[in-house]
Protein backbone atom coordinates (compact mmCIF):
# COMPACT_ATOMS: atom_id res chain seq x y z
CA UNK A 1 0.00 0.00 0.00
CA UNK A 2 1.05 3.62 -0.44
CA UNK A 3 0.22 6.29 1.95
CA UNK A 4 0.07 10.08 1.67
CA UNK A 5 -0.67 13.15 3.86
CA UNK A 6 -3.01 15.33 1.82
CA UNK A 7 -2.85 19.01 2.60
CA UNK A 8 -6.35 20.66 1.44
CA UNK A 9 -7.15 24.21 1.21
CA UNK A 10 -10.88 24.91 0.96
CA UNK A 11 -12.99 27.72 -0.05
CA UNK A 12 -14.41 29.52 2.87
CA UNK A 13 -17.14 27.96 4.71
CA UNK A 14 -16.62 24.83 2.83
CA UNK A 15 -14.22 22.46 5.68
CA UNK A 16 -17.44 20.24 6.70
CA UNK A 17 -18.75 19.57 3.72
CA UNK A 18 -15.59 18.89 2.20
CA UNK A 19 -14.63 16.42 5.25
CA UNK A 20 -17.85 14.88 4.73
CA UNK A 21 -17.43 14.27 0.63
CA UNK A 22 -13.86 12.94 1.78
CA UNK A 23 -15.44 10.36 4.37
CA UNK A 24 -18.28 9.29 1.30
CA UNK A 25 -14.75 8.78 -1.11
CA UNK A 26 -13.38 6.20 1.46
CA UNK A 27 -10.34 8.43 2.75
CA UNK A 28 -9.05 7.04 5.71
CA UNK A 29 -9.14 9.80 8.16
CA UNK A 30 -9.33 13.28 7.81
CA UNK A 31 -9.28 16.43 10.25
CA UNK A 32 -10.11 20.05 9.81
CA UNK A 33 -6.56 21.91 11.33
CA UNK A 34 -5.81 25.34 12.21
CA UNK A 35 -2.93 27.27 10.10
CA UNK A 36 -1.90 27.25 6.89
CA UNK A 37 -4.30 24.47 5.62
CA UNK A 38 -7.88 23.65 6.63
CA UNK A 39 -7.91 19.60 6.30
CA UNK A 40 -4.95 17.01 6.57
CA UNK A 41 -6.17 13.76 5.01
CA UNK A 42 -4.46 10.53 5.18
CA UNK A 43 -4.70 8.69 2.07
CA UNK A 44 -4.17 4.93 0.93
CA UNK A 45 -3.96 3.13 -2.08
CA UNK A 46 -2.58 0.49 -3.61
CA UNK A 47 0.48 1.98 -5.84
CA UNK A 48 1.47 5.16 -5.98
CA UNK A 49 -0.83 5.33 -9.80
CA UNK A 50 -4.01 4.66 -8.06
CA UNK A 51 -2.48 7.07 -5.03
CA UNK A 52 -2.26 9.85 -7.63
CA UNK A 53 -5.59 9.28 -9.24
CA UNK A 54 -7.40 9.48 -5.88
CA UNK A 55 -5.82 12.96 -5.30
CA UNK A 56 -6.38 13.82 -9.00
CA UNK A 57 -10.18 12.54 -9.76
CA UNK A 58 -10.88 12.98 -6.50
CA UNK A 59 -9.81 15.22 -4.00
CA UNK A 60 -8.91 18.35 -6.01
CA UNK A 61 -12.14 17.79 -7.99
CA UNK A 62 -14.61 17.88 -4.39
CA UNK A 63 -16.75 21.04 -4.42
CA UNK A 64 -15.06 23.08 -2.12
CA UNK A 65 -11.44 21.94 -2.89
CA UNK A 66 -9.20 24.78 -3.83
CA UNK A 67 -5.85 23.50 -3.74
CA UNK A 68 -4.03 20.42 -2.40
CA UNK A 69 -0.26 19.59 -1.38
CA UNK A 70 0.58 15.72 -1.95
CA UNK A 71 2.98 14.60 0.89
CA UNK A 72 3.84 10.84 0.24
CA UNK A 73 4.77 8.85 2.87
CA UNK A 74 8.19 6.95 3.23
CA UNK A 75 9.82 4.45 5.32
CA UNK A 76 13.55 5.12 6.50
């Protein structure tokens, strides 16, 4: 499986019903955050393809979704 940290930046007044579409497209967990960004999703798949399409198709194409910063993560 790959994992990622999605960043999302959402349009304002949008953060619940954007965490809501997320839960309905089978993303793992997701929380509204204070600062720069106003969700951090964690985000499985099973290669880093079907990873990318699930941000793509997606995430960054949820009503609400302005932009999104892909953070995959590694083991060390």
């Amino acid at each position: 499986m790959t994992g990622a940290y999605v960043l999302i930046n959402c349009s304002a007044g949008k953060v619940g019903s954007v965490l809501r579409s997320l839960r309905r497209m089978g993303v793992k967990e997701a929380r509204a955050v204070t600062g720069l960004h106003d969700i951090v999703a964690f985000v499985q798949a099973p290669n880093p393809n079907a990873l990318g399409r699930v941000v793509v198709e997606k995430i960054q194409t949820a009503e609400g979704v302005q932009r999104t910063i892909t953070m995959v993560a590694v083991k060390v």
